[in-house]
PDB file of N, CA and C in Angstrom:
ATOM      1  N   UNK A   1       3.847  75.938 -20.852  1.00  0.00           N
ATOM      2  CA  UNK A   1       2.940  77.046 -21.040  1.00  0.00           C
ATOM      3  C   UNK A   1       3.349  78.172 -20.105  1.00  0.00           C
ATOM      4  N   UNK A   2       3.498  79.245 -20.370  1.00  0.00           N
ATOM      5  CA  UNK A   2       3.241  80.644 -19.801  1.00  0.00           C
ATOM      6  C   UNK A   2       2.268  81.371 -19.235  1.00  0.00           C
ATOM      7  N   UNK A   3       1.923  81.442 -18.471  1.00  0.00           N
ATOM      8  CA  UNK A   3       0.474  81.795 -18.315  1.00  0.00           C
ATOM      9  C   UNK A   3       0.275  83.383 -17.992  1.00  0.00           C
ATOM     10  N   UNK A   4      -0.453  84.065 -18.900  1.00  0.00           N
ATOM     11  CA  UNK A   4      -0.752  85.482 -19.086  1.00  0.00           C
ATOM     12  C   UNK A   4      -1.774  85.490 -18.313  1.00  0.00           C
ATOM     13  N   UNK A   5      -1.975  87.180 -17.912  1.00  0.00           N
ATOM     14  CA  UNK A   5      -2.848  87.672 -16.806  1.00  0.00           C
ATOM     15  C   UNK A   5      -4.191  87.518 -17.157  1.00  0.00           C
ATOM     16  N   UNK A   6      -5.308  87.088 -16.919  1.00  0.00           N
ATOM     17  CA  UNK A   6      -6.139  87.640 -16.997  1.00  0.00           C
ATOM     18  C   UNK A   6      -6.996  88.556 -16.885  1.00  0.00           C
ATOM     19  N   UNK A   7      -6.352  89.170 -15.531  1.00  0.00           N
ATOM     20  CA  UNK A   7      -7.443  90.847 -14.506  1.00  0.00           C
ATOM     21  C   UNK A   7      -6.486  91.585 -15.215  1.00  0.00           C
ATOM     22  N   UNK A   8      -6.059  91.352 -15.363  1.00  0.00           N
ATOM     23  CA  UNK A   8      -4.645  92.726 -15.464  1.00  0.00           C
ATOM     24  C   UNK A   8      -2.869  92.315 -15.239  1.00  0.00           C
ATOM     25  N   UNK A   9      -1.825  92.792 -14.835  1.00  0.00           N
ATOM     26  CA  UNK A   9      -0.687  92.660 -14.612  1.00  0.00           C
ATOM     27  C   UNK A   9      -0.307  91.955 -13.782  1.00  0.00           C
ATOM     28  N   UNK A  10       0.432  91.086 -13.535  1.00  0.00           N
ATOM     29  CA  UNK A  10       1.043  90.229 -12.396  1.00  0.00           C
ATOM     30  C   UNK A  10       1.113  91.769 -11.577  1.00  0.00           C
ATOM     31  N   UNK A  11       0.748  91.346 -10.029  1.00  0.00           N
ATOM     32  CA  UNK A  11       0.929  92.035  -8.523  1.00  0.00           C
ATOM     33  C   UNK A  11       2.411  92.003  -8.772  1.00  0.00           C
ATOM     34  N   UNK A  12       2.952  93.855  -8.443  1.00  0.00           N
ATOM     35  CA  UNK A  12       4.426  93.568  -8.187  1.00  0.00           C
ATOM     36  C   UNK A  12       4.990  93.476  -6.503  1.00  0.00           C
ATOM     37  N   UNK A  13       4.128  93.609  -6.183  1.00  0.00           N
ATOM     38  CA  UNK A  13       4.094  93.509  -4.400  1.00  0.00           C
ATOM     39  C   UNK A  13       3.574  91.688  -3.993  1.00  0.00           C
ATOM     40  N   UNK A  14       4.663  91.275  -3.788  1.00  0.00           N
ATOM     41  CA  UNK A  14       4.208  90.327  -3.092  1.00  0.00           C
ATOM     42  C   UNK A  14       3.006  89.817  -2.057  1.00  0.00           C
ATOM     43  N   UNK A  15       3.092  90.517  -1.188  1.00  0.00           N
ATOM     44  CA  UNK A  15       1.749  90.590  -0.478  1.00  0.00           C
ATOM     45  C   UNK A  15       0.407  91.266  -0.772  1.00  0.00           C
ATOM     46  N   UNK A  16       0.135  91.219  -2.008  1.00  0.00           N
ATOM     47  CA  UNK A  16      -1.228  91.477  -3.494  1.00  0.00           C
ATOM     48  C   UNK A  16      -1.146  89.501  -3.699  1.00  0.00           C
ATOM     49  N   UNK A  17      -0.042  88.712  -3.836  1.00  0.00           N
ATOM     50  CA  UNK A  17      -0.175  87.474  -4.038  1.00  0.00           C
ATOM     51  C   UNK A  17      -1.284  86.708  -3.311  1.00  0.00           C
ATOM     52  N   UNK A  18      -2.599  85.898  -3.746  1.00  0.00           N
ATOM     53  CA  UNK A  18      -2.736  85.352  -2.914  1.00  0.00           C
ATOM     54  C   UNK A  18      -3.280  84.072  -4.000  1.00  0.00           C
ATOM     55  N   UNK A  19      -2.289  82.799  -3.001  1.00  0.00           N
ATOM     56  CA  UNK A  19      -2.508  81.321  -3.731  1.00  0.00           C
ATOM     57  C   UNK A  19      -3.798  80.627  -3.483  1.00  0.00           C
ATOM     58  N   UNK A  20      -4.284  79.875  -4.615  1.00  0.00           N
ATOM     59  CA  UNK A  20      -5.730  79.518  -4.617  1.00  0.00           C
ATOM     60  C   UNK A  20      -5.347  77.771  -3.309  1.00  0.00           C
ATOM     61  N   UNK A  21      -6.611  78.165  -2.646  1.00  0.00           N
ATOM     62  CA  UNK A  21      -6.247  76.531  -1.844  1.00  0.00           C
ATOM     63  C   UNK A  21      -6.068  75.408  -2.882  1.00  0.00           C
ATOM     64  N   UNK A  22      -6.114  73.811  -1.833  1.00  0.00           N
ATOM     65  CA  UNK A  22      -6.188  73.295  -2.656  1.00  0.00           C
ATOM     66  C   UNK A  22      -7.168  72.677  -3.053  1.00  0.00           C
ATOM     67  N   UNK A  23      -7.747  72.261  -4.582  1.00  0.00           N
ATOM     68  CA  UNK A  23      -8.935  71.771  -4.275  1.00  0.00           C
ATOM     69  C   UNK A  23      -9.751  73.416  -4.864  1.00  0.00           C
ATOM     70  N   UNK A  24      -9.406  74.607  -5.123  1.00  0.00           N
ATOM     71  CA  UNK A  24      -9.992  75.063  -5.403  1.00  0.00           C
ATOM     72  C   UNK A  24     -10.147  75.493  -6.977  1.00  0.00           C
ATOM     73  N   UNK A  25     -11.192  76.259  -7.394  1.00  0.00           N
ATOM     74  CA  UNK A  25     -11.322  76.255  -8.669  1.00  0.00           C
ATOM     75  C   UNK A  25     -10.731  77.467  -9.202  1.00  0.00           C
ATOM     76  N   UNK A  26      -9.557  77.614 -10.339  1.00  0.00           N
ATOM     77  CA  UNK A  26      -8.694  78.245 -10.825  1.00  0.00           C
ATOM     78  C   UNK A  26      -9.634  79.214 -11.786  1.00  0.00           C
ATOM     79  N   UNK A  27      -9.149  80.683 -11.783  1.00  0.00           N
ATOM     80  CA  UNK A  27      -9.594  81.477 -12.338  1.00  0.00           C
ATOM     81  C   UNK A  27      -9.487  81.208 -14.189  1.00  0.00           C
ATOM     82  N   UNK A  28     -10.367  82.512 -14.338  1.00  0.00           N
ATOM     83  CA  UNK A  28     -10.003  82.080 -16.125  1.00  0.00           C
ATOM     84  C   UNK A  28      -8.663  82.693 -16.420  1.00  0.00           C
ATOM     85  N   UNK A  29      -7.637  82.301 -16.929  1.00  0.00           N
ATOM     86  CA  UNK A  29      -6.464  82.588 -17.486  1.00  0.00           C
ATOM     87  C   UNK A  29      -6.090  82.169 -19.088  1.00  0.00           C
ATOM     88  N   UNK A  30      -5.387  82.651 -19.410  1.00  0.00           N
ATOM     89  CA  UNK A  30      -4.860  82.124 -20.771  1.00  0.00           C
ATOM     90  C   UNK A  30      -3.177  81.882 -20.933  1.00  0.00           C
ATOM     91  N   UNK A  31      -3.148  80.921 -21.433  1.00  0.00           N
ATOM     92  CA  UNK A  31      -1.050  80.387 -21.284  1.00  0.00           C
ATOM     93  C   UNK A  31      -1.151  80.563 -23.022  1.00  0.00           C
ATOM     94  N   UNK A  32       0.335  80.139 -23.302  1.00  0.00           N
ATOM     95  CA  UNK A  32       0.953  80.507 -24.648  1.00  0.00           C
ATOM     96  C   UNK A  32       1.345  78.614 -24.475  1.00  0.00           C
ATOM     97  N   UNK A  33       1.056  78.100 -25.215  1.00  0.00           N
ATOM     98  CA  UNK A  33       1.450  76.797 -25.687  1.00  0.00           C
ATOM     99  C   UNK A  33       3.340  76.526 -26.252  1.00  0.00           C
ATOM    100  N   UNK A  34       3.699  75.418 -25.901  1.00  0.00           N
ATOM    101  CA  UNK A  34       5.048  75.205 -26.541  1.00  0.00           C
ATOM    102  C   UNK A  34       5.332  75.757 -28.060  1.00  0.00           C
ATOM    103  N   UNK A  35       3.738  75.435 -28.431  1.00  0.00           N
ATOM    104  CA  UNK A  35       4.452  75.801 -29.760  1.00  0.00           C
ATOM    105  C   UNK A  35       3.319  77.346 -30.304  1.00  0.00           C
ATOM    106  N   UNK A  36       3.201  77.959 -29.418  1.00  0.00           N
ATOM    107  CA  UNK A  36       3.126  79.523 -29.652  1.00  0.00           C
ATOM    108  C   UNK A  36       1.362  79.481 -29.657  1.00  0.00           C
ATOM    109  N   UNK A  37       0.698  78.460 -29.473  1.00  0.00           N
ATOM    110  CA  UNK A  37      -0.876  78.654 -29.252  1.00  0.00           C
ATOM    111  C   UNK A  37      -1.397  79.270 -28.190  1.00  0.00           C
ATOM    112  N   UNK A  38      -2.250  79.765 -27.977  1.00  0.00           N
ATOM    113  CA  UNK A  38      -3.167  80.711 -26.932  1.00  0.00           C
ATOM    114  C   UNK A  38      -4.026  80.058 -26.586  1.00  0.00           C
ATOM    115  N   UNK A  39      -3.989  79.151 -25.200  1.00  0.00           N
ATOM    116  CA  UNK A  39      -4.973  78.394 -24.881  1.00  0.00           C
ATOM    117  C   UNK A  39      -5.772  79.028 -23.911  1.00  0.00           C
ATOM    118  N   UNK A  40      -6.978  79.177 -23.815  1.00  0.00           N
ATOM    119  CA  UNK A  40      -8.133  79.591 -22.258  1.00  0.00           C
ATOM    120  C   UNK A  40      -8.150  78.260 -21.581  1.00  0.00           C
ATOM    121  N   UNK A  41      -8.353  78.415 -20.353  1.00  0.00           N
ATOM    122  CA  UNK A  41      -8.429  77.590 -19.097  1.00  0.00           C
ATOM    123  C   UNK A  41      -9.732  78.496 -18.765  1.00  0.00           C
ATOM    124  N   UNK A  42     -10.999  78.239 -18.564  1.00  0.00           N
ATOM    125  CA  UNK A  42     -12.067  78.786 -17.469  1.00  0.00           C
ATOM    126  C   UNK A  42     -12.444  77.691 -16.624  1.00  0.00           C
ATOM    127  N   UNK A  43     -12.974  78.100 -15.463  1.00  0.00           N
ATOM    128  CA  UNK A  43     -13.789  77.350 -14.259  1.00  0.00           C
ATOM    129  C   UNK A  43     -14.424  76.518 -15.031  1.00  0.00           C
ATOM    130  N   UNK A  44     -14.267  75.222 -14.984  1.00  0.00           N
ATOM    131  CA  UNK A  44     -15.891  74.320 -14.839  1.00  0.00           C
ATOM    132  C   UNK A  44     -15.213  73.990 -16.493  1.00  0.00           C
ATOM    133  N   UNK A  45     -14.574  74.754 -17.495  1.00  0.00           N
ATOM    134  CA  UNK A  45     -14.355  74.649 -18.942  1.00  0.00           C
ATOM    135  C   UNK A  45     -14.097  73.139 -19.485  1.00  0.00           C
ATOM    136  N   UNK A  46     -13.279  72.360 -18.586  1.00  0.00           N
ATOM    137  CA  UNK A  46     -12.508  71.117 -18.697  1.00  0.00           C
ATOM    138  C   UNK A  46     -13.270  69.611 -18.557  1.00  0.00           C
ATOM    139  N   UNK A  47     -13.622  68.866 -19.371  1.00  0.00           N
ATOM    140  CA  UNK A  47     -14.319  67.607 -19.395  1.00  0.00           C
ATOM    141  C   UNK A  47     -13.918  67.178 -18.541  1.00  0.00           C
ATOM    142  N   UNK A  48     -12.393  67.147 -17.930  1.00  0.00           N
ATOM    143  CA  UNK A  48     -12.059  66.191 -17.346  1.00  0.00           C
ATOM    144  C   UNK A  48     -11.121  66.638 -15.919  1.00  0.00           C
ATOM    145  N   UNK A  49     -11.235  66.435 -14.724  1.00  0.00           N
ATOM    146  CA  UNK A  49     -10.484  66.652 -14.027  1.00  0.00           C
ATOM    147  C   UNK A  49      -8.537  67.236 -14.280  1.00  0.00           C
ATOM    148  N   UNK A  50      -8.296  68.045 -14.080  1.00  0.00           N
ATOM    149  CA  UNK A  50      -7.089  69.161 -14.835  1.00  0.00           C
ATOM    150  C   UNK A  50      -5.993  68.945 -13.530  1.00  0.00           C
ATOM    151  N   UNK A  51      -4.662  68.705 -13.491  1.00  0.00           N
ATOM    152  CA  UNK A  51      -4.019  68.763 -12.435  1.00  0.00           C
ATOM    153  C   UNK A  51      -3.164  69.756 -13.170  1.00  0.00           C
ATOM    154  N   UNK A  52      -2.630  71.218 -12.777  1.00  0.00           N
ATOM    155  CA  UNK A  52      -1.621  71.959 -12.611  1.00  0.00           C
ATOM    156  C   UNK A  52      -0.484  72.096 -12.135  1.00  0.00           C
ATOM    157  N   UNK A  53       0.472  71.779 -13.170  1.00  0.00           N
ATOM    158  CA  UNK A  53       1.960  71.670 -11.661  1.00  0.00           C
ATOM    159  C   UNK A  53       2.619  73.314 -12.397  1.00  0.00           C
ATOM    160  N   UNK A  54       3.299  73.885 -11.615  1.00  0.00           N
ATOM    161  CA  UNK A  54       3.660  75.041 -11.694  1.00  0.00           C
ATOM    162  C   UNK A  54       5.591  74.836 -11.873  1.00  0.00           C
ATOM    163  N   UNK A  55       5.925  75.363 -12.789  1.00  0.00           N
ATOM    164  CA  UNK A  55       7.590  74.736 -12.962  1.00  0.00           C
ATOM    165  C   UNK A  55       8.049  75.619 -12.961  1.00  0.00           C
ATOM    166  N   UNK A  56       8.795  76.308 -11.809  1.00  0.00           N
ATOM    167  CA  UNK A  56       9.904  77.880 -12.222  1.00  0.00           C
ATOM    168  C   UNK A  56      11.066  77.741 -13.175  1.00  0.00           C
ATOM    169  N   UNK A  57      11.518  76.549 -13.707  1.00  0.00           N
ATOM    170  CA  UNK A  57      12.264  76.563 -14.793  1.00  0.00           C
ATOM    171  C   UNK A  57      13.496  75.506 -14.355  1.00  0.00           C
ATOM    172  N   UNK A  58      14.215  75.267 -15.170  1.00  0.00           N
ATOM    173  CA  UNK A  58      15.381  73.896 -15.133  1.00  0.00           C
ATOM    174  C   UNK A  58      16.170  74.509 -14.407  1.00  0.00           C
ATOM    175  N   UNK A  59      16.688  75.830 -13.730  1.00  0.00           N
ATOM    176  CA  UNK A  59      16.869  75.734 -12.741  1.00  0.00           C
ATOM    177  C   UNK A  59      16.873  75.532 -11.703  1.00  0.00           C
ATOM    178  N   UNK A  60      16.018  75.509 -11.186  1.00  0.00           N
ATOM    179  CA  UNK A  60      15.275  74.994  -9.999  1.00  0.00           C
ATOM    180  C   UNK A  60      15.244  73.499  -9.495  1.00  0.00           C
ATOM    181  N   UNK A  61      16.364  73.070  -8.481  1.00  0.00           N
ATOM    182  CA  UNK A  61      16.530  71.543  -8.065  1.00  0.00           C
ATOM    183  C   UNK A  61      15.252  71.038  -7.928  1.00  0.00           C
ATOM    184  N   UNK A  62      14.460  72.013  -6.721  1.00  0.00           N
ATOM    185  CA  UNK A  62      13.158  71.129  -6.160  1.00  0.00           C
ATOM    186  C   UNK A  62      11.881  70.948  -7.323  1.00  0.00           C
ATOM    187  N   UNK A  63      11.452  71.977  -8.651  1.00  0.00           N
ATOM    188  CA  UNK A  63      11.083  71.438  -9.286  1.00  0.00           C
ATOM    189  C   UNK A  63      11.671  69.999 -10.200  1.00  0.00           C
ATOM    190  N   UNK A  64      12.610  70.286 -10.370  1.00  0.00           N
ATOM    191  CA  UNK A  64      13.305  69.327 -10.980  1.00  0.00           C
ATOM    192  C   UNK A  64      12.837  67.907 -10.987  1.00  0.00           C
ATOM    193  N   UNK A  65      13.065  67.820  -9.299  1.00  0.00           N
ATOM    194  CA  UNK A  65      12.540  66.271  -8.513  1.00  0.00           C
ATOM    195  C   UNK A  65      11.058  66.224  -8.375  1.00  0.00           C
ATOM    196  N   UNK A  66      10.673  67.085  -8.457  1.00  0.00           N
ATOM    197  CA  UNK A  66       8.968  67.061  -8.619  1.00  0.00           C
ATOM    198  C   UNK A  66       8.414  66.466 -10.235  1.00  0.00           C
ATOM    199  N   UNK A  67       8.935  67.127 -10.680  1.00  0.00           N
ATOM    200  CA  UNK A  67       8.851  66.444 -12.311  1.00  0.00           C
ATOM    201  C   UNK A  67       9.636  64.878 -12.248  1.00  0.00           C
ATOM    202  N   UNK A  68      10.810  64.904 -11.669  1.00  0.00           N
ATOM    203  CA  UNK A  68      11.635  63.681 -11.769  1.00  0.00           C
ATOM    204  C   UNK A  68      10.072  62.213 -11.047  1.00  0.00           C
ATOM    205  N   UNK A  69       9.620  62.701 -10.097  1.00  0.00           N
ATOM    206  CA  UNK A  69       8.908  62.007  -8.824  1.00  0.00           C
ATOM    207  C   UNK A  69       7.316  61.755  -9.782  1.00  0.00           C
ATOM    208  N   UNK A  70       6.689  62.814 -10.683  1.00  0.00           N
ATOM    209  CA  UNK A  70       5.730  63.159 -11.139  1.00  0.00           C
ATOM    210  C   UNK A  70       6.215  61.659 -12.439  1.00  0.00           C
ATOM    211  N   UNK A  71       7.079  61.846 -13.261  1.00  0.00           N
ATOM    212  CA  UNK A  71       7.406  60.822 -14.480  1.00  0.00           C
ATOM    213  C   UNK A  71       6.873  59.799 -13.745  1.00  0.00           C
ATOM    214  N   UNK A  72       7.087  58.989 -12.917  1.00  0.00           N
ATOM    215  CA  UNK A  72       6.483  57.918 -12.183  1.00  0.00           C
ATOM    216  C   UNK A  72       4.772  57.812 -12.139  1.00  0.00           C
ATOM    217  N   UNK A  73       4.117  59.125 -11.727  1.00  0.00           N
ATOM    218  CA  UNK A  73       2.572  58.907 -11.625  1.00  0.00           C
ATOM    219  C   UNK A  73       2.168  59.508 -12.660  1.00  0.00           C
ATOM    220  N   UNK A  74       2.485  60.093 -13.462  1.00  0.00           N
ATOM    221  CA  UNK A  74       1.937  60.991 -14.692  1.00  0.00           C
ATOM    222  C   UNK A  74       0.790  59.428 -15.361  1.00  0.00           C
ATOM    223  N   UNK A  75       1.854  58.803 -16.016  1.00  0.00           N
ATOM    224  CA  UNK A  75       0.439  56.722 -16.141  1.00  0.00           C
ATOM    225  C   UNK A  75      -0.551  57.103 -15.556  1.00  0.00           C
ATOM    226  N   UNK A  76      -0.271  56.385 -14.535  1.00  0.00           N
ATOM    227  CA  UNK A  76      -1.618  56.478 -13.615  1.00  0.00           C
ATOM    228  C   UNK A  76      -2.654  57.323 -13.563  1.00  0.00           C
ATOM    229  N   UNK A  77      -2.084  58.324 -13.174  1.00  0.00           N
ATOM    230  CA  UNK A  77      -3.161  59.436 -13.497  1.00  0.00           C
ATOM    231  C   UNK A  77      -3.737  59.478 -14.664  1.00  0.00           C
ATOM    232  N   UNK A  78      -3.183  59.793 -15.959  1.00  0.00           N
ATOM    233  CA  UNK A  78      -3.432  59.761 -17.004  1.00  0.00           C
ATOM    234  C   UNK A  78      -4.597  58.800 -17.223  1.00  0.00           C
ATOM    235  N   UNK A  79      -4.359  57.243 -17.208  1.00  0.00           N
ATOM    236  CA  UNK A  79      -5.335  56.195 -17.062  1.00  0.00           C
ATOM    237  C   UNK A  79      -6.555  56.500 -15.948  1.00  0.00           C
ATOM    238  N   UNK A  80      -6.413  57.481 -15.000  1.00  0.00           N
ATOM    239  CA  UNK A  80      -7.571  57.926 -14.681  1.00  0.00           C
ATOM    240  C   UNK A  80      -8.285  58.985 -15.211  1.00  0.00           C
ATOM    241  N   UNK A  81      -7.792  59.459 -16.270  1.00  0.00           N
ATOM    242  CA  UNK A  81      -8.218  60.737 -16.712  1.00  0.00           C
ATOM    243  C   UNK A  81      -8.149  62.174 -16.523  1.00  0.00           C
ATOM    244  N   UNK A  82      -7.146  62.197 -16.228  1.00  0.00           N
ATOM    245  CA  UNK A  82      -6.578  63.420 -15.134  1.00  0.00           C
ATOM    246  C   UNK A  82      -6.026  63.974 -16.532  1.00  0.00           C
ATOM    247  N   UNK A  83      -6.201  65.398 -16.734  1.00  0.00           N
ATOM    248  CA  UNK A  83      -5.538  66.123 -17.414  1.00  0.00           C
ATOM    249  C   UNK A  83      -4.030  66.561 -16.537  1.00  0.00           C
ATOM    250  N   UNK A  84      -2.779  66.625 -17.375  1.00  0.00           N
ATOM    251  CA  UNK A  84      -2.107  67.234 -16.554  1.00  0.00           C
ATOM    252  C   UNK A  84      -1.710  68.508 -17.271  1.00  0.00           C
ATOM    253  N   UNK A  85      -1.570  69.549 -16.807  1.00  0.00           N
ATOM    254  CA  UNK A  85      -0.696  70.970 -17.775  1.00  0.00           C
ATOM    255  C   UNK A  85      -0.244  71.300 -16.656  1.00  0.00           C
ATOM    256  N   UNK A  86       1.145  71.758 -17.532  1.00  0.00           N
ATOM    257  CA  UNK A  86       2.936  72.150 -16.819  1.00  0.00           C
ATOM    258  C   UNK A  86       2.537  73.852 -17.461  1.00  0.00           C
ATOM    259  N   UNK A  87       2.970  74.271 -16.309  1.00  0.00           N
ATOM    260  CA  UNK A  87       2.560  76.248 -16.647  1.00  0.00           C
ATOM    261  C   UNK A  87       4.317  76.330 -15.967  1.00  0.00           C
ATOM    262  N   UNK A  88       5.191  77.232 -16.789  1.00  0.00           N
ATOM    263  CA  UNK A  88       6.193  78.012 -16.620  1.00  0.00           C
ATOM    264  C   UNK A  88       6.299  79.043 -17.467  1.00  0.00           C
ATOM    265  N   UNK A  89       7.657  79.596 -16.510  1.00  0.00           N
ATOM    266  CA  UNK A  89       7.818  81.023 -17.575  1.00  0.00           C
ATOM    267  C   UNK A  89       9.161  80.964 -17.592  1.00  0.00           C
ATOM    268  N   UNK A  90       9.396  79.550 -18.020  1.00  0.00           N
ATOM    269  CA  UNK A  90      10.674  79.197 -18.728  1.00  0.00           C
ATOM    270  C   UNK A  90      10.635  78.976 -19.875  1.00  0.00           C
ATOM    271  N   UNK A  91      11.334  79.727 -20.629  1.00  0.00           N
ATOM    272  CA  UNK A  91      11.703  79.756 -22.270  1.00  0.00           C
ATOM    273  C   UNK A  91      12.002  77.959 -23.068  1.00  0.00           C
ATOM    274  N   UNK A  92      11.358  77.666 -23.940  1.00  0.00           N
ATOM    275  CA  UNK A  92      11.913  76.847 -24.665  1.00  0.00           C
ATOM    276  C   UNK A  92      13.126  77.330 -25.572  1.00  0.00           C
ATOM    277  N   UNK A  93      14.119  76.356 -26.153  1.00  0.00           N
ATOM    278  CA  UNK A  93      15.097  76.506 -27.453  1.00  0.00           C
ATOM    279  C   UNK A  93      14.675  77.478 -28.197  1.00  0.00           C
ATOM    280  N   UNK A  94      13.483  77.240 -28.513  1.00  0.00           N
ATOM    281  CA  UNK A  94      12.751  77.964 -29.768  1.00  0.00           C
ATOM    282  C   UNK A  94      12.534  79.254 -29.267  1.00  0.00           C
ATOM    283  N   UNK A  95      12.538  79.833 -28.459  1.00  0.00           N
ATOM    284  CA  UNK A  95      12.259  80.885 -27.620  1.00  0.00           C
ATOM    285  C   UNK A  95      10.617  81.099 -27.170  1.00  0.00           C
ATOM    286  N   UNK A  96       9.971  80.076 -27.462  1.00  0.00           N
ATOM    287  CA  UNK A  96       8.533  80.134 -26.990  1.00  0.00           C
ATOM    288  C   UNK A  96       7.734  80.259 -25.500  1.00  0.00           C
ATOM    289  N   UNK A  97       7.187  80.070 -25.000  1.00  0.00           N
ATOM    290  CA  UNK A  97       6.574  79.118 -23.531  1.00  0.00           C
ATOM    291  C   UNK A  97       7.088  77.657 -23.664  1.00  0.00           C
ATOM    292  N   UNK A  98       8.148  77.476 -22.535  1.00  0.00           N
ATOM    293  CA  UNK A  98       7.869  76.237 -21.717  1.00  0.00           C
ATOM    294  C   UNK A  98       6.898  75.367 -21.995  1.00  0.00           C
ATOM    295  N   UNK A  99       6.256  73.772 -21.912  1.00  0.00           N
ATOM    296  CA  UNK A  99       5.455  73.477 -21.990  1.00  0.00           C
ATOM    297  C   UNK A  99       5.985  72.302 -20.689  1.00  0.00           C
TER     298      UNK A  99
END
């Protein structure tokens, strides 16, 4: 998934960035699905506990091993009910959002 702005434009100034702790509750946003859907994410929206991993793309070694390390607990979690969604703004084949 891709995830589009909700307030307005991605900050082009870095220091406008500021990361949500952890543990905290994620604004409303909307991503583009693998296969071209427009999903909303709001506060509180989700039945079920939501884990977010953030993927800068198959370039990237250290995501890489995070996903590599994640294949291992993704089960588990899952069997606890943990939603998981992968947000990048890495292109699929198809030229879509990442998923």
């Amino acid at each position: 998934m891709a995830a589009l702005s909700a307030h307005g434009e991605i900050p082009s100034d870095p220091t406008q960035v500021h990361p949500l702790p952890v543990g905290a509750r994620a604004p409303m946003f909307e991503a583009v699905t693998a296969d071209g859907k427009v999903r909303s994410f709001t506060p509180g929206g989700s039945l079920q506990p939501t884990i977010a991993i953030f993927y800068r793309g198959g370039w990237c070694p250290y995501c890489n091993m995070q996903l590599s390390d994640l294949r291992l607990m993704e089960p588990k979690l899952r069997e606890q009910c943990f939603e998981i969604v992968f947000l990048s703004t890495d292109r699929s084949a198809r030229g879509t959002a990442a998923k």
